[in-house]
PDB file of N, CA and C in Angstrom:
ATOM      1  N   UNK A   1     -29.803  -4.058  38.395  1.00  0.00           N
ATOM      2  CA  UNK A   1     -29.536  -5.478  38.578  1.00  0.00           C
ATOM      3  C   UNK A   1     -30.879  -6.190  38.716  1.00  0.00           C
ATOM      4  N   UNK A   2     -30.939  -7.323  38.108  1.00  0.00           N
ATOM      5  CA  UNK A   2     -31.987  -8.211  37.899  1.00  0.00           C
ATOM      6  C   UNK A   2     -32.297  -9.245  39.702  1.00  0.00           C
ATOM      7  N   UNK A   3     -33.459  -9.464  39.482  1.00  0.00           N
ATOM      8  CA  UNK A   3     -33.315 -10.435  41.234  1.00  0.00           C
ATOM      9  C   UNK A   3     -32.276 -11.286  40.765  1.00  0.00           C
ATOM     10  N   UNK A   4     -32.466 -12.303  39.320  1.00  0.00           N
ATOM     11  CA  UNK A   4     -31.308 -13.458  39.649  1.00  0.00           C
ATOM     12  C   UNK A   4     -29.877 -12.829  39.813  1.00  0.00           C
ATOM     13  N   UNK A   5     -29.825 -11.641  39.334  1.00  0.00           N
ATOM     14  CA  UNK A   5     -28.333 -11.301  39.591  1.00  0.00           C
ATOM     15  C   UNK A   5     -28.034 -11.420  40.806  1.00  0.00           C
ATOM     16  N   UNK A   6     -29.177 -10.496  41.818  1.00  0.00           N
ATOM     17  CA  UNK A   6     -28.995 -10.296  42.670  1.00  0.00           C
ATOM     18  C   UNK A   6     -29.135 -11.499  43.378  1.00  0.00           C
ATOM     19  N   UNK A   7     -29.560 -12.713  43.690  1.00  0.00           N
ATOM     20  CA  UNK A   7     -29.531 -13.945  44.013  1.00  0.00           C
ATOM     21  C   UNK A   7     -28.212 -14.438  43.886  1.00  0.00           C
ATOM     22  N   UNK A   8     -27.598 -14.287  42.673  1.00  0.00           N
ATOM     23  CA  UNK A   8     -25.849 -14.591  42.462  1.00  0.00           C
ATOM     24  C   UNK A   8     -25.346 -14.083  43.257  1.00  0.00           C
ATOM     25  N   UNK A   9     -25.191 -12.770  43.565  1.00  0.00           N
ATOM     26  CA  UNK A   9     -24.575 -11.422  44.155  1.00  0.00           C
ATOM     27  C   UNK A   9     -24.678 -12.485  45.987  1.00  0.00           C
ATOM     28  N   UNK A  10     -25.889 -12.754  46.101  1.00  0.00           N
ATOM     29  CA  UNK A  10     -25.595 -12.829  47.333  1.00  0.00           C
ATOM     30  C   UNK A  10     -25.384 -14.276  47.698  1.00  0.00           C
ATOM     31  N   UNK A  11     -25.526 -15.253  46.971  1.00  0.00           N
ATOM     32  CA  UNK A  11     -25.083 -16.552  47.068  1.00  0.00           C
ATOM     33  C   UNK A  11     -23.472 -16.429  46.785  1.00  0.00           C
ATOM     34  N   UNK A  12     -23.056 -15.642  45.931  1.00  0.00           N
ATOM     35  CA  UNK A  12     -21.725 -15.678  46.430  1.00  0.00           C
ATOM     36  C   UNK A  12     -20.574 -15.247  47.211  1.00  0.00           C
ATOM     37  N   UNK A  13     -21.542 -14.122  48.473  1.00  0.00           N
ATOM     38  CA  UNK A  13     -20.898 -13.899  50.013  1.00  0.00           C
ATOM     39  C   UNK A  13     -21.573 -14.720  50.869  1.00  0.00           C
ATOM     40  N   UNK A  14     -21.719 -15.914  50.609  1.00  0.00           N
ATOM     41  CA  UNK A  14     -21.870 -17.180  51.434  1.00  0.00           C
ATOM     42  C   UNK A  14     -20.482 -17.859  51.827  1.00  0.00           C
ATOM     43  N   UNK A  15     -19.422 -17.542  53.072  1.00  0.00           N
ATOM     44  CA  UNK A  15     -18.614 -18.127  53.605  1.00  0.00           C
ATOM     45  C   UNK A  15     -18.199 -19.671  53.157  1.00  0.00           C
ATOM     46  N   UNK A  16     -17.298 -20.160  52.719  1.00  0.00           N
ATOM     47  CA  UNK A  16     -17.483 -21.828  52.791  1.00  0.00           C
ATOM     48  C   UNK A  16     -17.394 -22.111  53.950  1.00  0.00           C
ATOM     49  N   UNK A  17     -17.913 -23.448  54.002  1.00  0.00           N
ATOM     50  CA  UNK A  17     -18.427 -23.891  55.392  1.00  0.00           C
ATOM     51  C   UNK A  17     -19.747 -23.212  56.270  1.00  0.00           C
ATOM     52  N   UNK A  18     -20.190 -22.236  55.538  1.00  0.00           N
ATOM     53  CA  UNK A  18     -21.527 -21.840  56.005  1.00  0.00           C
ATOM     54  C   UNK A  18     -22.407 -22.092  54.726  1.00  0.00           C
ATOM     55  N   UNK A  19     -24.073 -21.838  55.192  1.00  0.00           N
ATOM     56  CA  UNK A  19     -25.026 -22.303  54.579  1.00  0.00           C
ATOM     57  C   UNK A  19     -25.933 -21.030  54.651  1.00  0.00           C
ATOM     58  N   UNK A  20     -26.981 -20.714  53.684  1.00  0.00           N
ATOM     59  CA  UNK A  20     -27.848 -20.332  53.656  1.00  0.00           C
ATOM     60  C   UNK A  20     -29.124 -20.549  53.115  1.00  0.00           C
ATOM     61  N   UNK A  21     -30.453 -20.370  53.938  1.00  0.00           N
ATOM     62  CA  UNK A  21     -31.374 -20.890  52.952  1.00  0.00           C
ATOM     63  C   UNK A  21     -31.874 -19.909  52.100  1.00  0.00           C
ATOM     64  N   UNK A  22     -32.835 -20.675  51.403  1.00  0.00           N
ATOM     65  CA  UNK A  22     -33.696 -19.757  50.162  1.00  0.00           C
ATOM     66  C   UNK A  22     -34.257 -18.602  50.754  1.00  0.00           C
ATOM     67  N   UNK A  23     -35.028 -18.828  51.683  1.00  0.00           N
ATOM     68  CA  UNK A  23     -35.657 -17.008  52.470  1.00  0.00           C
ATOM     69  C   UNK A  23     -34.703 -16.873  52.490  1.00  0.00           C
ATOM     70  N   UNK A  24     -33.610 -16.602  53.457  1.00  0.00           N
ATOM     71  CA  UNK A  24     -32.814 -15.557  53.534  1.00  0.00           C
ATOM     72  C   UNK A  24     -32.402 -14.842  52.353  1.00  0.00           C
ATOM     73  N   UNK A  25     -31.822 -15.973  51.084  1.00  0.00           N
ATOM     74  CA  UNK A  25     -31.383 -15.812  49.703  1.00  0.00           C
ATOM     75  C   UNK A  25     -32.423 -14.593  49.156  1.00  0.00           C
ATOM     76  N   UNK A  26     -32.976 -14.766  49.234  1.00  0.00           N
ATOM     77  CA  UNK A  26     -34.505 -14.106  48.963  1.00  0.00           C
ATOM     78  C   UNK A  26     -34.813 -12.629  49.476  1.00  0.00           C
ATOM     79  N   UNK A  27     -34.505 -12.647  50.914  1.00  0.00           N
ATOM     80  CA  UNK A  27     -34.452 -11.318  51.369  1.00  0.00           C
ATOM     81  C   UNK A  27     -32.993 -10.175  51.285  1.00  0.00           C
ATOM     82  N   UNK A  28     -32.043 -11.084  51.388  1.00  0.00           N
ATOM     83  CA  UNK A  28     -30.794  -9.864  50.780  1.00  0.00           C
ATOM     84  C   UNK A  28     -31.375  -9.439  49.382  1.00  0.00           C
ATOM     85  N   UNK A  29     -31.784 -10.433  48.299  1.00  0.00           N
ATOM     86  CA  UNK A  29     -31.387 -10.420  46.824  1.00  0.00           C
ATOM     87  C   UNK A  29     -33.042  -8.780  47.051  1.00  0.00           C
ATOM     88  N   UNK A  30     -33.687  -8.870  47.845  1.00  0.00           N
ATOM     89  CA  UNK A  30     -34.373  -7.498  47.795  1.00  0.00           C
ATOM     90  C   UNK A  30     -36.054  -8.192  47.759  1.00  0.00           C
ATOM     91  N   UNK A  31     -36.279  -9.211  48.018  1.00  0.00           N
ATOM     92  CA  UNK A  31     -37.373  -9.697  47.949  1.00  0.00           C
ATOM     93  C   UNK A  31     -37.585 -11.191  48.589  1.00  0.00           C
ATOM     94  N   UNK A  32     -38.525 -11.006  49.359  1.00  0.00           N
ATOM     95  CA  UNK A  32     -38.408 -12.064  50.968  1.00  0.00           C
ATOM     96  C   UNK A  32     -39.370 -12.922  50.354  1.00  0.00           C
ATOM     97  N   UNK A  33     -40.588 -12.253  49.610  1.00  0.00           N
ATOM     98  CA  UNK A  33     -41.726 -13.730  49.047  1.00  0.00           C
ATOM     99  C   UNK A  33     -41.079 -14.146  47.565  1.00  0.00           C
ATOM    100  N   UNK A  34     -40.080 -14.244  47.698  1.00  0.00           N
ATOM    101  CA  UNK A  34     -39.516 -14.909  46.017  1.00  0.00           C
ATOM    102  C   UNK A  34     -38.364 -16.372  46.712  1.00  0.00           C
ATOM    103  N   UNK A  35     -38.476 -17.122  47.251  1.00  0.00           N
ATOM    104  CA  UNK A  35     -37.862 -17.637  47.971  1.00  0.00           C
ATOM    105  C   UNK A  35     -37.723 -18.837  46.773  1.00  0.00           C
ATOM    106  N   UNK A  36     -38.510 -19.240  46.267  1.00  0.00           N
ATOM    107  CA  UNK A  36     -39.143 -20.145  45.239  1.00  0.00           C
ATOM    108  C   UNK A  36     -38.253 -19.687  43.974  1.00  0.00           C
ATOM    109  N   UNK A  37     -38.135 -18.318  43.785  1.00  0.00           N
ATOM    110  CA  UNK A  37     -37.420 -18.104  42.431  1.00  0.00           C
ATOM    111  C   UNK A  37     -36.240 -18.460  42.537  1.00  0.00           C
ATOM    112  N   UNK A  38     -35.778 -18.110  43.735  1.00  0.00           N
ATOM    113  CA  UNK A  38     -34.426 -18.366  44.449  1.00  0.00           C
ATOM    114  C   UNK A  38     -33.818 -19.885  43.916  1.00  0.00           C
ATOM    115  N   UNK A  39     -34.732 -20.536  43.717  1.00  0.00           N
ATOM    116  CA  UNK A  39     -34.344 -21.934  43.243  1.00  0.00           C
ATOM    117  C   UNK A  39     -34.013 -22.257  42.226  1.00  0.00           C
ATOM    118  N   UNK A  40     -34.888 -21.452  41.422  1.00  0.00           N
ATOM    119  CA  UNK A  40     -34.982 -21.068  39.669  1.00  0.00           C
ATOM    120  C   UNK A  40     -33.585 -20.537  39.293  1.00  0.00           C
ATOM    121  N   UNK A  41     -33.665 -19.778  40.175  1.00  0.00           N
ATOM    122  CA  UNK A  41     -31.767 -18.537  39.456  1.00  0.00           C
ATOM    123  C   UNK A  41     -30.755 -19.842  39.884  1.00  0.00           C
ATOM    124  N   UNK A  42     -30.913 -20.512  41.094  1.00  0.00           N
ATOM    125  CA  UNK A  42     -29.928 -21.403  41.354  1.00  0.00           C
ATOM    126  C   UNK A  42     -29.884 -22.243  40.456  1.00  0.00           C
ATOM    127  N   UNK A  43     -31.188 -22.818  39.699  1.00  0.00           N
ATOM    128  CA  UNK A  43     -30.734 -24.432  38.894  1.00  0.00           C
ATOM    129  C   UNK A  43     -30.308 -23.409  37.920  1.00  0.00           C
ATOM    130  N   UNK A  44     -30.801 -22.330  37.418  1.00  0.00           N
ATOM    131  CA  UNK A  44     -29.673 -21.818  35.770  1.00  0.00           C
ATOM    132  C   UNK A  44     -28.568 -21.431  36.160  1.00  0.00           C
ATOM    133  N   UNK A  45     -27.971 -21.638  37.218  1.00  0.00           N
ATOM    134  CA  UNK A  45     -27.022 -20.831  38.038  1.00  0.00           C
ATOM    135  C   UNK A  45     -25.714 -20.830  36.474  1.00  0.00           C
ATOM    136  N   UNK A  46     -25.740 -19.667  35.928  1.00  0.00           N
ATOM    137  CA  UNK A  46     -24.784 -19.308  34.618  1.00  0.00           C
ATOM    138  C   UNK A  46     -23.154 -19.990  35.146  1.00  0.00           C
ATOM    139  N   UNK A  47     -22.808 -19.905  36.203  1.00  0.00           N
ATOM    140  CA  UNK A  47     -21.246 -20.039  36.619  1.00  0.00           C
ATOM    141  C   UNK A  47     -21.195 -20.977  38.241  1.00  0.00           C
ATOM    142  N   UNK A  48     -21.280 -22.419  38.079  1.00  0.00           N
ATOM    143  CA  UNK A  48     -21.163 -23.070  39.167  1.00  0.00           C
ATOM    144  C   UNK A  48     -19.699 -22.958  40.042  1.00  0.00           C
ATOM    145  N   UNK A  49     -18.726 -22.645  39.473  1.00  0.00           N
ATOM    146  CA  UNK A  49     -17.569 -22.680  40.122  1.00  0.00           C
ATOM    147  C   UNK A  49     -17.240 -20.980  41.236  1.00  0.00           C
ATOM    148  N   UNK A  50     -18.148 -19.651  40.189  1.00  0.00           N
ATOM    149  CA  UNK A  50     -17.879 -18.675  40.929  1.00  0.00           C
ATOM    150  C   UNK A  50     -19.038 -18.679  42.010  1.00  0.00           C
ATOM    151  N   UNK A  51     -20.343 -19.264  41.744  1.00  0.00           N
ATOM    152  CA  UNK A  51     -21.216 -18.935  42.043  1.00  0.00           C
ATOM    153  C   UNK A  51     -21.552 -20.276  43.449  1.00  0.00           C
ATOM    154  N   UNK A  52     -21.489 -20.639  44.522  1.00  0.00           N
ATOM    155  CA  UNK A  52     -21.735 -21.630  44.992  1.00  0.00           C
ATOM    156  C   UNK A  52     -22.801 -21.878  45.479  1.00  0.00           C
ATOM    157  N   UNK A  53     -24.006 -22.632  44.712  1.00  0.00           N
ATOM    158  CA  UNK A  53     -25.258 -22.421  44.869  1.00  0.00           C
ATOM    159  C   UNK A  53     -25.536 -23.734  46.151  1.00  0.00           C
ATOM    160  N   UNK A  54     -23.841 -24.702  45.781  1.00  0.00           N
ATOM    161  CA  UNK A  54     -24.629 -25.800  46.880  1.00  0.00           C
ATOM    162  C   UNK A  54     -24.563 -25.448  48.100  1.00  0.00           C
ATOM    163  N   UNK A  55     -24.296 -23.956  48.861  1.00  0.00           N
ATOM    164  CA  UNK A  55     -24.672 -23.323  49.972  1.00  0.00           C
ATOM    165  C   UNK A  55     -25.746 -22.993  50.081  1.00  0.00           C
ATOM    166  N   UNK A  56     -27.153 -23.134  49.478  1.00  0.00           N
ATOM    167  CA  UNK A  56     -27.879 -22.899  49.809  1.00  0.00           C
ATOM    168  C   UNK A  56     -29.056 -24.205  50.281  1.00  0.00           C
ATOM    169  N   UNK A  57     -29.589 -24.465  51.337  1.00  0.00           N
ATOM    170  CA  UNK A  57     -29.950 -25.453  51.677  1.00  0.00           C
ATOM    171  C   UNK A  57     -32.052 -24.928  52.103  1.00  0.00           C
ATOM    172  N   UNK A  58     -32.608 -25.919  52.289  1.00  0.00           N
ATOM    173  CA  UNK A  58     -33.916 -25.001  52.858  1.00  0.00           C
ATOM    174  C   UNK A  58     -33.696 -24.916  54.029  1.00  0.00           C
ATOM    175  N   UNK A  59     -34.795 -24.457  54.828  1.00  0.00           N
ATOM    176  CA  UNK A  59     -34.898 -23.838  55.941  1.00  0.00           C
ATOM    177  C   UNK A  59     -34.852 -24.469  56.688  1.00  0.00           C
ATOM    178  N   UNK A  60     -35.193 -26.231  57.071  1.00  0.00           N
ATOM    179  CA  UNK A  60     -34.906 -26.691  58.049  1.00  0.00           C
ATOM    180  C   UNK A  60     -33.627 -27.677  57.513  1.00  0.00           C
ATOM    181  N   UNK A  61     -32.748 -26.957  57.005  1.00  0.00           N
ATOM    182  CA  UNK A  61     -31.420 -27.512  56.727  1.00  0.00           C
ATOM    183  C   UNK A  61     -31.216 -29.002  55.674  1.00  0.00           C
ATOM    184  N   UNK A  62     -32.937 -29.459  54.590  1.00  0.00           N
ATOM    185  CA  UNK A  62     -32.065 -30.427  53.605  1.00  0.00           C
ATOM    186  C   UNK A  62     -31.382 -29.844  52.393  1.00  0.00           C
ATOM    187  N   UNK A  63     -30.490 -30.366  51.714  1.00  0.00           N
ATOM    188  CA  UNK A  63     -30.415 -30.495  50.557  1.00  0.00           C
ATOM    189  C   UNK A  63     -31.358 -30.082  49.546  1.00  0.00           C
ATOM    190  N   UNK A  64     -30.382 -30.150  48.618  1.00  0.00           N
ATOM    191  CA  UNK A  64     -32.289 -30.127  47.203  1.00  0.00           C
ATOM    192  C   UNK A  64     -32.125 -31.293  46.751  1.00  0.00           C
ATOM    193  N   UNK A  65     -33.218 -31.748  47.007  1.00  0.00           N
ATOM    194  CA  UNK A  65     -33.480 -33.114  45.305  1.00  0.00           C
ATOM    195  C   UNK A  65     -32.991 -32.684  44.337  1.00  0.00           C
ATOM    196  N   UNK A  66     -33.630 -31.371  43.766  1.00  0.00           N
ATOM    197  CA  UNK A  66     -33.307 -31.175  42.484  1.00  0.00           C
ATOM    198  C   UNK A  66     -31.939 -30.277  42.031  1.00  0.00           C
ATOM    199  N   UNK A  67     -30.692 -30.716  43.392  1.00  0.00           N
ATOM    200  CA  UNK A  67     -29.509 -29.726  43.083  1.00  0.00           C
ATOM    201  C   UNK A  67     -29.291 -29.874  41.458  1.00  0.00           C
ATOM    202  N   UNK A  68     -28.769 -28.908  40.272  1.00  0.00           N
ATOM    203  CA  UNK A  68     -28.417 -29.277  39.463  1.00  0.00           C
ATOM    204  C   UNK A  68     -27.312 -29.637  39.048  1.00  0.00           C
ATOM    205  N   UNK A  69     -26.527 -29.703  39.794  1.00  0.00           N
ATOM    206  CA  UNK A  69     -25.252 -29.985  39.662  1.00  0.00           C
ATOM    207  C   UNK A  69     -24.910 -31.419  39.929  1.00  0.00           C
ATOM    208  N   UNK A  70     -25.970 -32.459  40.465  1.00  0.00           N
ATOM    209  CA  UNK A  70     -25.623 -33.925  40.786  1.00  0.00           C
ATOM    210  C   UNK A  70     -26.640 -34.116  41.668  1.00  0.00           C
ATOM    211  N   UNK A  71     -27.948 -33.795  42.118  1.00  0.00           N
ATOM    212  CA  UNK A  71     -28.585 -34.349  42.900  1.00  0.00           C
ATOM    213  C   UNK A  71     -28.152 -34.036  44.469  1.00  0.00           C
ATOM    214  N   UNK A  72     -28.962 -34.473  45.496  1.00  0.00           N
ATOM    215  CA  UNK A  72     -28.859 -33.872  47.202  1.00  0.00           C
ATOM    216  C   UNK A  72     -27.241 -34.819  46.755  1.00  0.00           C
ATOM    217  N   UNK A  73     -27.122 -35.990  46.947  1.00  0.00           N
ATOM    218  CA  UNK A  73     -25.723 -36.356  47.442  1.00  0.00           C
ATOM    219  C   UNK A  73     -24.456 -35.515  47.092  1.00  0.00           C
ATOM    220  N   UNK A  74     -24.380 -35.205  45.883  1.00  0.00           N
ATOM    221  CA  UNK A  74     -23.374 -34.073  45.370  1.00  0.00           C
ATOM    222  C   UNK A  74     -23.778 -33.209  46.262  1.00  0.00           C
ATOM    223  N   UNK A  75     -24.531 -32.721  46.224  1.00  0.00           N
ATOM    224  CA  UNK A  75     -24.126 -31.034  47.102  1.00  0.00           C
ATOM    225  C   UNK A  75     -24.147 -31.579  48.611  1.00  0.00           C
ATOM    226  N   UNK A  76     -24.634 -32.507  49.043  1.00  0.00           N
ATOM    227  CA  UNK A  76     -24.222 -33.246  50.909  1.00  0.00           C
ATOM    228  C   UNK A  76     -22.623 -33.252  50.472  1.00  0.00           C
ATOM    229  N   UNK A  77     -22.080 -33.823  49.456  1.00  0.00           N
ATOM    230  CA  UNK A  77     -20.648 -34.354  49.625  1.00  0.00           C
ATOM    231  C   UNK A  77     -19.766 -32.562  49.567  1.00  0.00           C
ATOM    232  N   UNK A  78     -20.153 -31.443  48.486  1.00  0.00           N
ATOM    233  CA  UNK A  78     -19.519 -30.648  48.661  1.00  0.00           C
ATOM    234  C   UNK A  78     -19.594 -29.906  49.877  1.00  0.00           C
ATOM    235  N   UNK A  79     -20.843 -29.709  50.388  1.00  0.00           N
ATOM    236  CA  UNK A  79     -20.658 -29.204  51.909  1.00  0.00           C
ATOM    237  C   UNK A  79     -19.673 -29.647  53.084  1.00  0.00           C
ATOM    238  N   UNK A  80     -20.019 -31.319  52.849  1.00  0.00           N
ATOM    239  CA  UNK A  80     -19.292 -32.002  53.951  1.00  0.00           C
ATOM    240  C   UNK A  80     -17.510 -31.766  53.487  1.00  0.00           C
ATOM    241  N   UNK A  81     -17.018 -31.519  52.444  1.00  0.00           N
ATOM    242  CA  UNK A  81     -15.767 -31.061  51.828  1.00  0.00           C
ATOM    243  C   UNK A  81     -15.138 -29.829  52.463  1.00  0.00           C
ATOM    244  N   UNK A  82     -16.420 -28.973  52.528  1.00  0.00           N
ATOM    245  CA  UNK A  82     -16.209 -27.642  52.831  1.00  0.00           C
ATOM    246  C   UNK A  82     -16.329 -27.413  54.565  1.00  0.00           C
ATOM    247  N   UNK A  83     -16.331 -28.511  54.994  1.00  0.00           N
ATOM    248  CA  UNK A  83     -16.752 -28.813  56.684  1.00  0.00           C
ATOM    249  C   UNK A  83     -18.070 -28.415  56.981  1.00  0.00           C
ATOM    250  N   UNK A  84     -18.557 -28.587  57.045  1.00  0.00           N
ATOM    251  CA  UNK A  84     -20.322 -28.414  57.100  1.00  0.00           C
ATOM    252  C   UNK A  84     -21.184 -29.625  57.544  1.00  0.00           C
ATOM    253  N   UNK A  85     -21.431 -29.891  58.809  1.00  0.00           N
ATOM    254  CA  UNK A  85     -21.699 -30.732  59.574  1.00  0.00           C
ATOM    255  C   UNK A  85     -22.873 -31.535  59.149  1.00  0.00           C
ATOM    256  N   UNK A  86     -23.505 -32.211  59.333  1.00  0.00           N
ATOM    257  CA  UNK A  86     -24.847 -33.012  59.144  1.00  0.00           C
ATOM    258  C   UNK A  86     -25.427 -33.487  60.622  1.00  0.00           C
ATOM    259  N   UNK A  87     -26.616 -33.057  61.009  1.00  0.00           N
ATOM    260  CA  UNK A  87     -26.996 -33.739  62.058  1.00  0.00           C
ATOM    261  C   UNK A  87     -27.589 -35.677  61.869  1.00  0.00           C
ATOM    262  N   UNK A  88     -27.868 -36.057  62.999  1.00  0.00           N
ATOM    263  CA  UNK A  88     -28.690 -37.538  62.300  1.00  0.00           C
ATOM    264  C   UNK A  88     -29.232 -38.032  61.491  1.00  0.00           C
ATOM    265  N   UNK A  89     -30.104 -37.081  61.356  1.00  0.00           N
ATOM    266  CA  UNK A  89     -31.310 -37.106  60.342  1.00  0.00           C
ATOM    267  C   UNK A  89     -30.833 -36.423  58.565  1.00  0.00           C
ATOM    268  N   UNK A  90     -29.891 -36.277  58.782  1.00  0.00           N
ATOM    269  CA  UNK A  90     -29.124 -35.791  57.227  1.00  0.00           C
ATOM    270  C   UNK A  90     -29.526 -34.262  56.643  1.00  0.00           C
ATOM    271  N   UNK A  91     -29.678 -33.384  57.856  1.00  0.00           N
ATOM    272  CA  UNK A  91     -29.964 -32.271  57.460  1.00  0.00           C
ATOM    273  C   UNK A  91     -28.636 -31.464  57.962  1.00  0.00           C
ATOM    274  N   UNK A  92     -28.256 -30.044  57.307  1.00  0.00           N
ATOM    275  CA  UNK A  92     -27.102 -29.274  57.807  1.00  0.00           C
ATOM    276  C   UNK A  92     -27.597 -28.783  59.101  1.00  0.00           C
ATOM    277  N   UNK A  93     -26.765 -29.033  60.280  1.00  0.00           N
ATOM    278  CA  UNK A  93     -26.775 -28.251  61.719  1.00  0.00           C
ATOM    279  C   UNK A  93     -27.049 -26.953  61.582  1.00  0.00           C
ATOM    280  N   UNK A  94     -28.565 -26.075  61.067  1.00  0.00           N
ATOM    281  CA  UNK A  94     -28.593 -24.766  60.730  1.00  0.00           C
ATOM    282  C   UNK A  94     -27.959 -23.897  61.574  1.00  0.00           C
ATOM    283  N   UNK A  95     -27.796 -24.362  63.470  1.00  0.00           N
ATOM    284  CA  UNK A  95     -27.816 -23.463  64.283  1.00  0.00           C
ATOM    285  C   UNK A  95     -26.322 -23.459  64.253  1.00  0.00           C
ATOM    286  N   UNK A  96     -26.054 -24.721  63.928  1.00  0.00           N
ATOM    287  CA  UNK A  96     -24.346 -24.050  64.012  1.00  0.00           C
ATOM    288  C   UNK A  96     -23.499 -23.489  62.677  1.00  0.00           C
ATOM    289  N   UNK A  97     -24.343 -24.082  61.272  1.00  0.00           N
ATOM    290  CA  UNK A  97     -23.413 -23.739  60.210  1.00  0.00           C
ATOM    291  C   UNK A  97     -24.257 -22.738  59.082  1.00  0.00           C
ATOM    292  N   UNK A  98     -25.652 -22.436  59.299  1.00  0.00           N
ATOM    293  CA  UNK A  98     -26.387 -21.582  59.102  1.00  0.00           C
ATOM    294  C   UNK A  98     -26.091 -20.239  59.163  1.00  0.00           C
ATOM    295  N   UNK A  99     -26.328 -19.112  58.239  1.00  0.00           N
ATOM    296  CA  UNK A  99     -26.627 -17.782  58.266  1.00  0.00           C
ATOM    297  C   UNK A  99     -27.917 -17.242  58.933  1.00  0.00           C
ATOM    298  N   UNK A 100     -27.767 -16.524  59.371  1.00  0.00           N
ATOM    299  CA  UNK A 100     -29.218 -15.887  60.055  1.00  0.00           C
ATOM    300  C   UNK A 100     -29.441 -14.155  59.406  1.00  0.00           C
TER     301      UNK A 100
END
């Protein structure tokens, strides 16, 4: 298996309603300094419906600018769909809806 596979593989035992960021994404898929590619496999992400890449958020819980699927507001709106909280400042509550 290829890392992006493996990036798929593990973006898609991401719970709905939970989040994960790119390190973590990075360290299941078998490699902790590829955190960056992690982004790469996500925007070609081959299958948006099996694959739910808008669970993956950075590390201090924003969005991506560059989600490909519609920009940060699309993937804020599918999280918040999926119950996934937002603190003030418009980042996901890592400590409560975060993977560790």
């Amino acid at each position: 298996m290829n890392f992006f596979e493996s990036v798929y593989e593990a973006v898609k035992a991401i719970p709905a309603g939970r989040v994960a960021n790119y390190g973590l994404i990075a360290r299941i898929a078998g490699n902790p300094r590829m955190a960056r590619q992690v982004g790469w496999a996500l925007h070609v992400n081959p299958d948006p419906t099996a694959i739910p890449c808008h669970r993956v958020v950075t590390v201090d819980g924003r969005c991506s600018r560059a989600f490909a699927f519609g920009g940060e507001n699309t993937q804020r709106e599918f999280l918040l769909k999926e119950g996934v909280g937002f603190t003030e400042d418009g980042r996901v509550d890592m400590k409560k809806y975060g993977l560790t």
